[in-house]
Protein backbone atom coordinates (compact mmCIF):
# COMPACT_ATOMS: atom_id res chain seq x y z
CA UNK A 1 87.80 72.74 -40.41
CA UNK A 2 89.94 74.19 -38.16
CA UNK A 3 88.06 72.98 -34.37
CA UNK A 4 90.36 74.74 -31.93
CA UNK A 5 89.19 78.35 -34.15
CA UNK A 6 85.39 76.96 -34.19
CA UNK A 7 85.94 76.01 -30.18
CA UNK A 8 87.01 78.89 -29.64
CA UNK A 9 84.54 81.21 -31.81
CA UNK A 10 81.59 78.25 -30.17
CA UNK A 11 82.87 80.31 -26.63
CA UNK A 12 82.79 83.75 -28.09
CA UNK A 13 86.37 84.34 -27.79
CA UNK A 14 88.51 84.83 -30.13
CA UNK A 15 91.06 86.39 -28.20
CA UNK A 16 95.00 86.78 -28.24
CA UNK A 17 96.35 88.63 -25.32
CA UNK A 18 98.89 91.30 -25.40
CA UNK A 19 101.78 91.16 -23.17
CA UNK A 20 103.54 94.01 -22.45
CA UNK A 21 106.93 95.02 -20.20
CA UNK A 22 106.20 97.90 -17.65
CA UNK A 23 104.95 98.84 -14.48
CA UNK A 24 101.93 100.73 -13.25
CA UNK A 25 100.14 101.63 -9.85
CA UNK A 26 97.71 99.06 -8.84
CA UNK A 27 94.44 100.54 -8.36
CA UNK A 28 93.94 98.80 -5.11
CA UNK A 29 96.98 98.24 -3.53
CA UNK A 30 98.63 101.15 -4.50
CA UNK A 31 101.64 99.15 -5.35
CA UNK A 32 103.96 98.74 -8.74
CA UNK A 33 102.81 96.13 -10.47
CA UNK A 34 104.02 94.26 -13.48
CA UNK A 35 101.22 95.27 -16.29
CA UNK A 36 100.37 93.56 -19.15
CA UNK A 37 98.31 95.97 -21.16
CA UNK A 38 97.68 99.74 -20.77
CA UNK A 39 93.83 100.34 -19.40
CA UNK A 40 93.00 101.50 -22.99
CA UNK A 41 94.14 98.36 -23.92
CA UNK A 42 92.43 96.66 -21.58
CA UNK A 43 89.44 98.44 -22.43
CA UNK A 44 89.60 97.77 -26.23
CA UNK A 45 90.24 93.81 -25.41
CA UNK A 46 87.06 94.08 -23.68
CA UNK A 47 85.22 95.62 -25.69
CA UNK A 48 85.69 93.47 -28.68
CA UNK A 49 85.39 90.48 -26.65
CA UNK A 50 81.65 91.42 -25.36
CA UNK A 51 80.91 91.56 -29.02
CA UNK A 52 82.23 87.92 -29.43
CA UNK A 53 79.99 86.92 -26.14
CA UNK A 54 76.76 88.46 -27.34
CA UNK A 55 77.04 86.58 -30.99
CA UNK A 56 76.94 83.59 -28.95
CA UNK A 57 75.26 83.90 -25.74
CA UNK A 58 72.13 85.37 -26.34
CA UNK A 59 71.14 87.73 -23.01
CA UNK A 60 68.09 87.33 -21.56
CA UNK A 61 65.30 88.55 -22.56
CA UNK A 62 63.46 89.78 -19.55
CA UNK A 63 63.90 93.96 -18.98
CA UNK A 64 62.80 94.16 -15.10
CA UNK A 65 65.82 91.63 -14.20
CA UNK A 66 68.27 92.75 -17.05
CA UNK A 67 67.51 96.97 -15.13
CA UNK A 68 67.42 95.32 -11.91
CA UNK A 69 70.96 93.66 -12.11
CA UNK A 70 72.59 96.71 -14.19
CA UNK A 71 70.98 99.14 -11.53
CA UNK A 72 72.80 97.13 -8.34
CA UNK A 73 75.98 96.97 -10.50
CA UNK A 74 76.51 100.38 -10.99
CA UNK A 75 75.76 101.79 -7.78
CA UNK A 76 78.55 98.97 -6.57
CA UNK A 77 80.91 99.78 -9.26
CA UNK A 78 80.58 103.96 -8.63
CA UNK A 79 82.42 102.57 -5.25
CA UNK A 80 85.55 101.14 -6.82
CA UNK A 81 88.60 101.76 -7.10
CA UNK A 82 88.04 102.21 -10.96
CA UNK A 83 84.90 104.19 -11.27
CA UNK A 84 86.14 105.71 -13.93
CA UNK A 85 85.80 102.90 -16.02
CA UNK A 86 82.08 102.11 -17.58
CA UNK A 87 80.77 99.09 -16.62
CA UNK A 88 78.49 96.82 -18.59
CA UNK A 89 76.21 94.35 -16.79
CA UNK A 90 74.78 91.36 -18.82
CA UNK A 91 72.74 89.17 -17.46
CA UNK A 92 73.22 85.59 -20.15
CA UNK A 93 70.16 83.12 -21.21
CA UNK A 94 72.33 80.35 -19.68
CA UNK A 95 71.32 77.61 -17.52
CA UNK A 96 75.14 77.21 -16.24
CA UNK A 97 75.65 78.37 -12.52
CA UNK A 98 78.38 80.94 -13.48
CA UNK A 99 79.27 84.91 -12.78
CA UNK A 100 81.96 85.99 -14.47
CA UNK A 101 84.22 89.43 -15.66
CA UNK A 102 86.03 90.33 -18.61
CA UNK A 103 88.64 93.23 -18.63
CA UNK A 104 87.52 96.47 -18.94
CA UNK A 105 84.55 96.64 -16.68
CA UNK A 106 82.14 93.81 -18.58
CA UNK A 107 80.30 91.89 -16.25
CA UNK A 108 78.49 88.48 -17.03
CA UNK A 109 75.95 86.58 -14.98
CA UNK A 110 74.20 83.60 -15.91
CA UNK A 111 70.04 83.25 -15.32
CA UNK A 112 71.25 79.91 -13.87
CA UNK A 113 73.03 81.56 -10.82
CA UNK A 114 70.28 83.88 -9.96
CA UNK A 115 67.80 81.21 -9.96
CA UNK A 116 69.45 79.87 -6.39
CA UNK A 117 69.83 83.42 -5.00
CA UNK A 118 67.23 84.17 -2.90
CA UNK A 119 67.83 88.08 -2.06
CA UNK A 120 68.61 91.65 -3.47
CA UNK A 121 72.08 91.93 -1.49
CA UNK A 122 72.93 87.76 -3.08
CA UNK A 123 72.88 89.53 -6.31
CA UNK A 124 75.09 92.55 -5.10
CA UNK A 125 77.25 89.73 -3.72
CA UNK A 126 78.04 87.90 -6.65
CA UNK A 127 78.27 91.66 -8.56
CA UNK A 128 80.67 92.99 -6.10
CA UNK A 129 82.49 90.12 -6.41
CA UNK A 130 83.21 90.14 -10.29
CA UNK A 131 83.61 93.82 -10.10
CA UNK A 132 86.42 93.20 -7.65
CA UNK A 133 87.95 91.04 -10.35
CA UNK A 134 88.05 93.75 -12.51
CA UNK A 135 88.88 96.79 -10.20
CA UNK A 136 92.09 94.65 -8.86
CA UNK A 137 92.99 93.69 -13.15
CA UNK A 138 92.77 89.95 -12.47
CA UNK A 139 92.37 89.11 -15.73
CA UNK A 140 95.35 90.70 -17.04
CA UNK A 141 97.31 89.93 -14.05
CA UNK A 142 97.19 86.52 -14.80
CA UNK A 143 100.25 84.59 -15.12
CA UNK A 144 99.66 81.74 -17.01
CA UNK A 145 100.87 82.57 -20.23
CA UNK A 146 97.85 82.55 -23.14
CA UNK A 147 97.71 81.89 -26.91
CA UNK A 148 94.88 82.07 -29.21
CA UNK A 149 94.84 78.26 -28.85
CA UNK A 150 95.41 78.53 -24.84
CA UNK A 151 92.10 81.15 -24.67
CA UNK A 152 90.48 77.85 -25.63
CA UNK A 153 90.71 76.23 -22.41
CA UNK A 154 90.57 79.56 -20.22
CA UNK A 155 87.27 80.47 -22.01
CA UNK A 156 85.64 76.63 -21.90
CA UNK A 157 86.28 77.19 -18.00
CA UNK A 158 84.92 80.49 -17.16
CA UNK A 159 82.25 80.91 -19.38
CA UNK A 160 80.98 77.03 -18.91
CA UNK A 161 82.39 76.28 -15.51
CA UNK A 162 83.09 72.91 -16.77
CA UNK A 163 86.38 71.19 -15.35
CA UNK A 164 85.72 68.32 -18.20
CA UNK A 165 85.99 70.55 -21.01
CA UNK A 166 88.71 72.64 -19.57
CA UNK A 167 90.89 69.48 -18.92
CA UNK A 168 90.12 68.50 -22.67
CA UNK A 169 91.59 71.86 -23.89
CA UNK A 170 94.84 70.44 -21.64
CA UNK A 171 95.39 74.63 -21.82
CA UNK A 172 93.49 75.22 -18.66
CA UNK A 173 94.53 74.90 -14.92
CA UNK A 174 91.67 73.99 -12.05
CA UNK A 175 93.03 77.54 -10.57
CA UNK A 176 90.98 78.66 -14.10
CA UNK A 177 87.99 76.96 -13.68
CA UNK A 178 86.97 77.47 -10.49
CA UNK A 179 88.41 80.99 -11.00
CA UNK A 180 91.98 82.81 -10.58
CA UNK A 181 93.39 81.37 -7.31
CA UNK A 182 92.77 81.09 -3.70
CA UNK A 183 94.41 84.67 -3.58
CA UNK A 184 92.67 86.23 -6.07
CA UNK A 185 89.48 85.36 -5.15
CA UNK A 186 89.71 86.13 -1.29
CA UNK A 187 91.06 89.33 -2.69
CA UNK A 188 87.58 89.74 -4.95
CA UNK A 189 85.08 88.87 -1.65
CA UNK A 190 87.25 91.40 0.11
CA UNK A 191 86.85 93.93 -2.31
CA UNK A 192 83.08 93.21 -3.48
CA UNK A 193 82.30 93.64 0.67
CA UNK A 194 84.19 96.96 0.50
CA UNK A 195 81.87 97.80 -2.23
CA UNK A 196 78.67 96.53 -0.51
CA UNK A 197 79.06 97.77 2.50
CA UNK A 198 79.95 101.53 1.17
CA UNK A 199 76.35 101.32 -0.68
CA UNK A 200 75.11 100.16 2.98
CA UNK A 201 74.33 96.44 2.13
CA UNK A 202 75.71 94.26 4.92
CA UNK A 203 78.69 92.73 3.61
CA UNK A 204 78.23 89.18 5.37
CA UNK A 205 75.92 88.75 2.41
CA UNK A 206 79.28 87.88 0.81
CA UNK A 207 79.33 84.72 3.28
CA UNK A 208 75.38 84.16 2.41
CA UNK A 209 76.19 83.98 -1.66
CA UNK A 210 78.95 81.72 -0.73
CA UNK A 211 77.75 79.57 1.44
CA UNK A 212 75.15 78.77 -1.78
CA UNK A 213 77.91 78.23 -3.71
CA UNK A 214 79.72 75.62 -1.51
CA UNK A 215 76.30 74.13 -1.30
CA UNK A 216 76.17 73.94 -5.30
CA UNK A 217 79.73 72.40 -4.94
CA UNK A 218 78.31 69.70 -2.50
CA UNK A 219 75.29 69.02 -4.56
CA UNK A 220 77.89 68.29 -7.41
CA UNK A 221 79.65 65.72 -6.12
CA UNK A 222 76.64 64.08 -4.64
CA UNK A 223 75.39 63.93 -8.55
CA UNK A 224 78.87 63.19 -9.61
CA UNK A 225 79.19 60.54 -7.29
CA UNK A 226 75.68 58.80 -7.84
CA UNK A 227 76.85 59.05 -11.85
CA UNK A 228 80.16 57.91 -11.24
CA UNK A 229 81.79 60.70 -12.59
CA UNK A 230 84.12 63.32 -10.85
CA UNK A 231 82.71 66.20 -9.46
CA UNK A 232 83.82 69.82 -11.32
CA UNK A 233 84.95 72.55 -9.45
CA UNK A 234 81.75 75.09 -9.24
CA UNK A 235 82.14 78.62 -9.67
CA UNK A 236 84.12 80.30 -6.86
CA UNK A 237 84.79 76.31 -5.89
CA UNK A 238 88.43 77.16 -4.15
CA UNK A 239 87.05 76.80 -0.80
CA UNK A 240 87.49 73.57 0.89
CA UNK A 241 85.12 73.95 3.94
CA UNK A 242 81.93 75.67 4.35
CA UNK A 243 82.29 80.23 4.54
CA UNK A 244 81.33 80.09 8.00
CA UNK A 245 83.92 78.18 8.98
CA UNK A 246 86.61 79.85 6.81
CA UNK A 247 88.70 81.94 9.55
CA UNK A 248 90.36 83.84 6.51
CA UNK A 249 87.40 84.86 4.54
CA UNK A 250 85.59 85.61 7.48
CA UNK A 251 88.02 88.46 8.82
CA UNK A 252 88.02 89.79 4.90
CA UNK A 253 84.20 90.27 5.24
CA UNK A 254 84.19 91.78 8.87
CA UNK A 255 87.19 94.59 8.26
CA UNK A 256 84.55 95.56 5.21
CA UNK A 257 82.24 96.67 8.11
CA UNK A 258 84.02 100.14 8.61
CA UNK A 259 83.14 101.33 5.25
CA UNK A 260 79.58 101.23 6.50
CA UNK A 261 77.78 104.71 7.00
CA UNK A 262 74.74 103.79 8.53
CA UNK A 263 73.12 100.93 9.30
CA UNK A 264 72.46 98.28 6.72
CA UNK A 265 69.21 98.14 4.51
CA UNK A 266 66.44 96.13 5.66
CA UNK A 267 65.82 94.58 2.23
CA UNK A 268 62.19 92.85 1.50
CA UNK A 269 63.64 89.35 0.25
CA UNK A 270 60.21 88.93 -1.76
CA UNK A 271 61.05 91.82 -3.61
CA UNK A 272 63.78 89.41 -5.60
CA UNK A 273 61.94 86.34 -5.20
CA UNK A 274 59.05 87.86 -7.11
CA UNK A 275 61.15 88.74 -9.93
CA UNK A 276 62.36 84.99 -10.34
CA UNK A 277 58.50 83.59 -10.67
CA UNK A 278 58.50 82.91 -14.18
CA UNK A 279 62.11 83.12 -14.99
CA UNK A 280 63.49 80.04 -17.59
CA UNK A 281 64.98 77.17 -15.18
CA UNK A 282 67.17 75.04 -17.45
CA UNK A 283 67.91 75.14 -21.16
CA UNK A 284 65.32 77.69 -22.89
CA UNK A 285 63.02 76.11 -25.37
CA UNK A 286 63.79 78.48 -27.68
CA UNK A 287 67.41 76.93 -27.85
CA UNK A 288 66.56 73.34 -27.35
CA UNK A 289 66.43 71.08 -24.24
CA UNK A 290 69.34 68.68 -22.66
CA UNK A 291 68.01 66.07 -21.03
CA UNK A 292 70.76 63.47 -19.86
CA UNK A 293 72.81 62.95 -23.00
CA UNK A 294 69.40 63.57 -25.39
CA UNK A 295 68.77 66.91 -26.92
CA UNK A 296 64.92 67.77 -28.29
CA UNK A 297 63.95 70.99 -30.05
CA UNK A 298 60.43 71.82 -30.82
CA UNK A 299 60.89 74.14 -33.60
CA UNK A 300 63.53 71.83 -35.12
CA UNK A 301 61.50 69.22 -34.62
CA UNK A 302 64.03 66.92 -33.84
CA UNK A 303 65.50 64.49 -31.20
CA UNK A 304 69.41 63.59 -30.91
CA UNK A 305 71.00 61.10 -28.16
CA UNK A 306 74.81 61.19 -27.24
CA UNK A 307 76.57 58.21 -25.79
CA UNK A 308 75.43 57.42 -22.65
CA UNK A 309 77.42 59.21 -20.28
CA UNK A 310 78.28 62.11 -22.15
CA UNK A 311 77.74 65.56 -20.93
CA UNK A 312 76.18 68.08 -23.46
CA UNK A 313 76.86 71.81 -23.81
CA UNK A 314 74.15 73.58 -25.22
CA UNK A 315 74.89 76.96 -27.23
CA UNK A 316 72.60 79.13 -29.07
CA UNK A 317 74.62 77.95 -32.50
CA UNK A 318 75.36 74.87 -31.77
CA UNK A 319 75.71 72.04 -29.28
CA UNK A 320 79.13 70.51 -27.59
CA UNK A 321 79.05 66.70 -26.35
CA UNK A 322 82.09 65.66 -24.07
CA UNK A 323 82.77 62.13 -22.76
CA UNK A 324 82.87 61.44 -19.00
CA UNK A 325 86.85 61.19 -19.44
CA UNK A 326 87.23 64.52 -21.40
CA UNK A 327 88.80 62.79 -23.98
CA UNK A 328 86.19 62.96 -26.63
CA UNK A 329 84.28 65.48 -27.76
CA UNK A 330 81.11 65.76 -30.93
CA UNK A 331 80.03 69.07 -32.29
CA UNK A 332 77.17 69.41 -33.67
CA UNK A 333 75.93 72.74 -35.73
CA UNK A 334 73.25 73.72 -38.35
CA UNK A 335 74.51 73.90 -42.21
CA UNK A 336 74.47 76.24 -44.40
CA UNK A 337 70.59 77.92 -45.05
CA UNK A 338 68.70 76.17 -47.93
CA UNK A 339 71.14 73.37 -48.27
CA UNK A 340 69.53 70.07 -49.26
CA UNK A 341 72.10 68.17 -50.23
CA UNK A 342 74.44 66.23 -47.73
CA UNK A 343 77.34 64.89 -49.64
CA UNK A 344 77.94 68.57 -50.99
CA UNK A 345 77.43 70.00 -47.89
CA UNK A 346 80.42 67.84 -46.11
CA UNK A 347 82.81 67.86 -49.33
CA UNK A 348 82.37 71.81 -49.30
CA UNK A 349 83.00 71.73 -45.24
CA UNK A 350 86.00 69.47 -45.52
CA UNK A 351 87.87 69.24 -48.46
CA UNK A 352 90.47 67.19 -47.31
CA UNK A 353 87.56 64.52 -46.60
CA UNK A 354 88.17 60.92 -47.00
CA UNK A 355 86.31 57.84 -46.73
CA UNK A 356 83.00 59.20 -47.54
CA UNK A 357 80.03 57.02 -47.82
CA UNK A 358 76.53 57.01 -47.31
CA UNK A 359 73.68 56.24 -44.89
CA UNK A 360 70.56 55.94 -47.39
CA UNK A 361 69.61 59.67 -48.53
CA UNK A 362 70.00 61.51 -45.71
CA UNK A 363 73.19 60.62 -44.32
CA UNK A 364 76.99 61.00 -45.47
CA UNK A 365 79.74 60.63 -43.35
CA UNK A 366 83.57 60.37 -43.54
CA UNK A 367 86.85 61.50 -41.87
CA UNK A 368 88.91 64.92 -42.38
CA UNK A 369 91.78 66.23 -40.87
CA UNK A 370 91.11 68.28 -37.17
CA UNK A 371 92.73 70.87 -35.24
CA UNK A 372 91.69 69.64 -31.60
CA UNK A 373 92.88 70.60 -28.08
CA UNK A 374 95.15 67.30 -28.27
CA UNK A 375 96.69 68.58 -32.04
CA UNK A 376 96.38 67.26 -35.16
CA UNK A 377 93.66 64.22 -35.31
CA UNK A 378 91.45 62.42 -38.19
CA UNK A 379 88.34 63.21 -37.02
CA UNK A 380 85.16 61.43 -38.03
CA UNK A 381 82.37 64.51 -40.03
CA UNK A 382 78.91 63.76 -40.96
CA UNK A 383 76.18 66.06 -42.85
CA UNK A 384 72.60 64.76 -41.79
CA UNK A 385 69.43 66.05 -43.60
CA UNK A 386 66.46 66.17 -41.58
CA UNK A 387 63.34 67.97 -42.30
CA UNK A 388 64.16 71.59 -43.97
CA UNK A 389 67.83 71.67 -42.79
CA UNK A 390 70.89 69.88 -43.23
CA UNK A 391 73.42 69.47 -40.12
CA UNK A 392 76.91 68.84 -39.64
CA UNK A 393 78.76 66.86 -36.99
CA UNK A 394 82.36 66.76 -36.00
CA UNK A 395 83.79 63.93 -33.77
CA UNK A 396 87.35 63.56 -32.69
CA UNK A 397 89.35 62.38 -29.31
CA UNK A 398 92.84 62.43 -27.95
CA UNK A 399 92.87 58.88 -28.63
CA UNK A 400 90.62 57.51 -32.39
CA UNK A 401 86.91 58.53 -31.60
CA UNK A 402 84.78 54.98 -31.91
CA UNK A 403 83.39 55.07 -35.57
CA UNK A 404 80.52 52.90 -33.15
CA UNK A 405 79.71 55.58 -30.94
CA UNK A 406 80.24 58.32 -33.62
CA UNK A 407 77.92 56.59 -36.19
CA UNK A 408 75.23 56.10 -33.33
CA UNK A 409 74.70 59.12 -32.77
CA UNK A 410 74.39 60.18 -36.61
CA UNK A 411 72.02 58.01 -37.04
CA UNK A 412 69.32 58.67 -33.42
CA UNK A 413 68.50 61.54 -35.54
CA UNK A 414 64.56 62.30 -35.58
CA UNK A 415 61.48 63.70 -35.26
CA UNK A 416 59.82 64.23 -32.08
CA UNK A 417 57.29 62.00 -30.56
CA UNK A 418 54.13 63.29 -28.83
CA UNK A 419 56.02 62.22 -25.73
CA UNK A 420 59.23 63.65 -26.61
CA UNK A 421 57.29 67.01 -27.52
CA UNK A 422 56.40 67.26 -23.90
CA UNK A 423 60.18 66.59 -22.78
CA UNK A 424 61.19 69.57 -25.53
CA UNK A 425 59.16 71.74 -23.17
CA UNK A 426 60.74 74.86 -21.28
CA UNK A 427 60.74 74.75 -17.72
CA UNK A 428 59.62 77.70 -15.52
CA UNK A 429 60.35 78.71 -11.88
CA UNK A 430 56.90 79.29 -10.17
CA UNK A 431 56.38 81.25 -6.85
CA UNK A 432 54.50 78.96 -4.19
CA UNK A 433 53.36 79.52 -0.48
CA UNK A 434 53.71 76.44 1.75
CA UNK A 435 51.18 74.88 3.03
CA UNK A 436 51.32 73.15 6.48
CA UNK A 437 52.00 69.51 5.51
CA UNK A 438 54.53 70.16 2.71
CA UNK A 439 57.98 69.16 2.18
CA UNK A 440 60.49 68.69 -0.60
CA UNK A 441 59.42 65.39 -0.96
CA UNK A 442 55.96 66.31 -1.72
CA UNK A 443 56.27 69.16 -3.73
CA UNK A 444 59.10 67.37 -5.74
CA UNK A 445 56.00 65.56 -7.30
CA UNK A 446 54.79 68.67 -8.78
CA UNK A 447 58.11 70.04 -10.26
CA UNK A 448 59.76 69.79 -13.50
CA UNK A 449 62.98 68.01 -13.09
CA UNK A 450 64.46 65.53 -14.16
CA UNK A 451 66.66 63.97 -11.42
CA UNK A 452 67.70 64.67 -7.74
CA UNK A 453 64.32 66.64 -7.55
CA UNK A 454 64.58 66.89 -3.58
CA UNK A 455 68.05 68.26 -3.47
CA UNK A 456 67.63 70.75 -6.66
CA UNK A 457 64.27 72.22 -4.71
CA UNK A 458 66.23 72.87 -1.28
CA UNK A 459 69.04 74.23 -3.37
CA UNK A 460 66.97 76.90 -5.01
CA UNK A 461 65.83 77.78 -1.66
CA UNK A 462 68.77 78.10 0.36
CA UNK A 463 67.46 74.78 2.61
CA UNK A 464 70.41 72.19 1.13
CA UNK A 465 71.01 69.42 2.56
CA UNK A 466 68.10 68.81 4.65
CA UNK A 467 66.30 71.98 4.94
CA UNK A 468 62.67 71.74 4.68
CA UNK A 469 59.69 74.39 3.83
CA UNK A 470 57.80 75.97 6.80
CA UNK A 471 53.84 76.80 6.10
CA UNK A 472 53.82 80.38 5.23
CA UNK A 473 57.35 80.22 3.50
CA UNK A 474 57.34 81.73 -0.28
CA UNK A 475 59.25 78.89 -1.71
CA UNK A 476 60.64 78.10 -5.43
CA UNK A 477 59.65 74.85 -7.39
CA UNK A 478 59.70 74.25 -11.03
CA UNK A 479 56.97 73.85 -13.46
């Protein structure tokens, strides 16, 4: 099996840009600039890579906050400079903390990002932002020169906003992950303010969404650092000190002022926060729960543990493991329907395996030849039967994957526990009022999470790193 082409179809992209010699007026600036593709083109390429997305990131399924994001988004976009294009605003069943734009006008955010937004004009923030991406043709004025195998890396970074994986792929930049460059993205907050401010939002909620954001990126490395691993770059992570003290971005956001007609709406902030009581916090059920390095799902009924330290990537088809260097990676994925048997099952998978034995009846494992981001590897392939299904795991690393670690994990494989049922659980964010007497500390007891329960509370309500709830305050917690 080919695992750069399943990466890559794993991300939703199978992509090969089109680079083309001219010149054509920038949208914005008004200047020439060196074009890649024609808009049509651009248009197609986008197009047929929201198709990709939506066969593997399933959107989410909740109608008030899928209208409520597409009905911001399009009055913001109808003030570009490319309202002629038709925009297409998706909001993704993803616990990652991630916004993102694909050319053409298609516009990704994650349920993870809106959980720690706390207001109407956050949302427009984060909108306006992406829209500026695509209104000043970032993604096809990119000059780092892409392959099929370089969309790999570029696609592990935006749509994950993992550094680990993207420095696996050794195709991606940190420029990539955190987005397209200092320049770029000063250039998107100055254009998403344009764009709020014409719609008469105030455009210092640009500072407000990322001043969140640098307060996700300081929550990182606090985790990072307690794990001893290395903090990724967050989404719009380019900043290296706090949006209120960034002299640059801050004269960006005030020149958007003038575009104001009137003054700015008073917005009912409990308007938004209603709409997040309930919402999934975390991996859905539906697609199975990451805990750590474990993974549960109820309707699987099974439990699977990673090496410790491992990060896991959790995708409606199947789930990514990466080692805390980046230089390993598992993949595991569901067989084929009705299979039962697991030494067919891998032979028909790999038929260049080798080395195949077996682990009683429901194991069978051996090495094949891999495509991965470091070239050609033997990579270690198991099928495992469990219950109705049969699964398939692919292992390989830039130096030999440890047939110890790799046969570990074939063989955690199992059911679920009555305990374990309760950790396959979805987790909810619930509405609460604060009571005089409460604090993070307290009402960390009551929520959901698994670690750094005080931080993760004042994150989702803008009161990181020491902020803490007043009575009265409509506050979010996780159940």
């Amino acid at each position: 099996m080919n695992w750069i082409n399943s990466a890559v179809r794993f991300l939703g992209m199978s992509l090969v840009f089109v680079w083309l010699s001219g010149c054509a007026t920038n949208p914005v600036t008004g200047e020439q600039d060196i074009v890649l593709m024609t808009e049509q083109q651009e248009i197609e390429l986008g197009r047929k890579s929201h198709i990709d997305i939506l066969k593997q990131y399933t959107p989410y399924e909740d109608p008030q906050i899928q209208a409520m994001v597409d009905r911001i988004g399009q009055k913001l976009a109808e003030q570009s400079h490319r309202s002629n294009l038709t925009f297409t605003f998706t909001v993704l069943d993803s616990p990652e903390v991630n916004a993102f734009a694909l050319p053409g006008g298609y516009i990704y955010i994650t349920r993870g990002i809106m959980a720690y937004l706390n207001s109407e004009e956050e949302l427009a923030g984060v909108l306006g932002h992406e829209i500026g991406h695509v209104t000043a043709r970032h993604g096809v004025r990119q000059q780092t020169a892409q392959t099929a195998s370089g969309v790999f890396g570029m696609i592990i970074a935006v749509a994950t906003g993992d550094a680990n994986l993207a420095k696996a792929s050794n195709y991606a930049s940190a420029a990539l992950v955190s987005g397209y460059g200092r320049s770029h993205e000063l250039e998107a907050d100055r254009l998403g303010a344009e764009y709020l401010a014409r719609i008469n939002y105030d455009p210092e909620s640009m500072l407000e969404v990322i001043g969140v954001l640098k307060d996700q990126e300081l929550f990182a490395r606090e985790r990072a650092a307690a794990n001893g691993e290395t903090a990724s770059p967050g989404y719009h992570g380019l900043f290296s000190s706090h949006p209120e003290n960034d002299q640059r971005l801050q004269e960006v956001i005030t020149a958007a002022k003038k575009y104001q007609t009137e003054e700015p709406y008073e917005i009912d902030p409990m308007v938004y926060l209603k709409k997040m009581d309930g919402m999934t916090f975390g991996n859905s059920e539906a697609q199975g729960i990451v805990r750590k390095n474990e993974f549960f799902h109820r309707d699987l009924d099974i439990h699977l543990m990673f090496p410790e330290g491992w990060k896991l990537i959790n995708q409606p088809d199947r789930l990514l493991g990466v080692s805390a260097d980046a230089e390993q990676l598992m993949q595991f994925v569901l067989g084929d329907p009705g299979a039962k048997n697991p030494k067919a099952v891998l032979r028909k998978a790999f038929p260049g395996l080798q080395s195949g034995q077996s682990f009683g009846d429901s194991i069978y494992a051996g090495e094949s030849p891999l495509d991965s981001p470091w070239g050609k590897r033997n990579g270690r392939v198991a099928a495992i039967r469990h219950k109705e299904n049969v699964f398939v795991v692919m292992g390989v690393g830039k130096s030999r994957l440890p047939e110890s670690s790799f046969n570990a994990t074939i063989k955690s494989i199992t059911g679920l526990t009555p305990e374990q049922q309760k950790l396959a659980r979805g987790r909810k964010l619930k509405l609460i009022q604060a009571k005089s007497g409460d604090t993070f500390a307290s009402l960390a007891k009551q929520s959901n999470i698994d670690q750094f329960e005080v931080s993760t509370l004042r994150l989702l309500n803008d009161l990181y790193p020491d902020g803490e709830p007043q009575a009265g305050q409509y506050i979010k917690i996780v159940k």
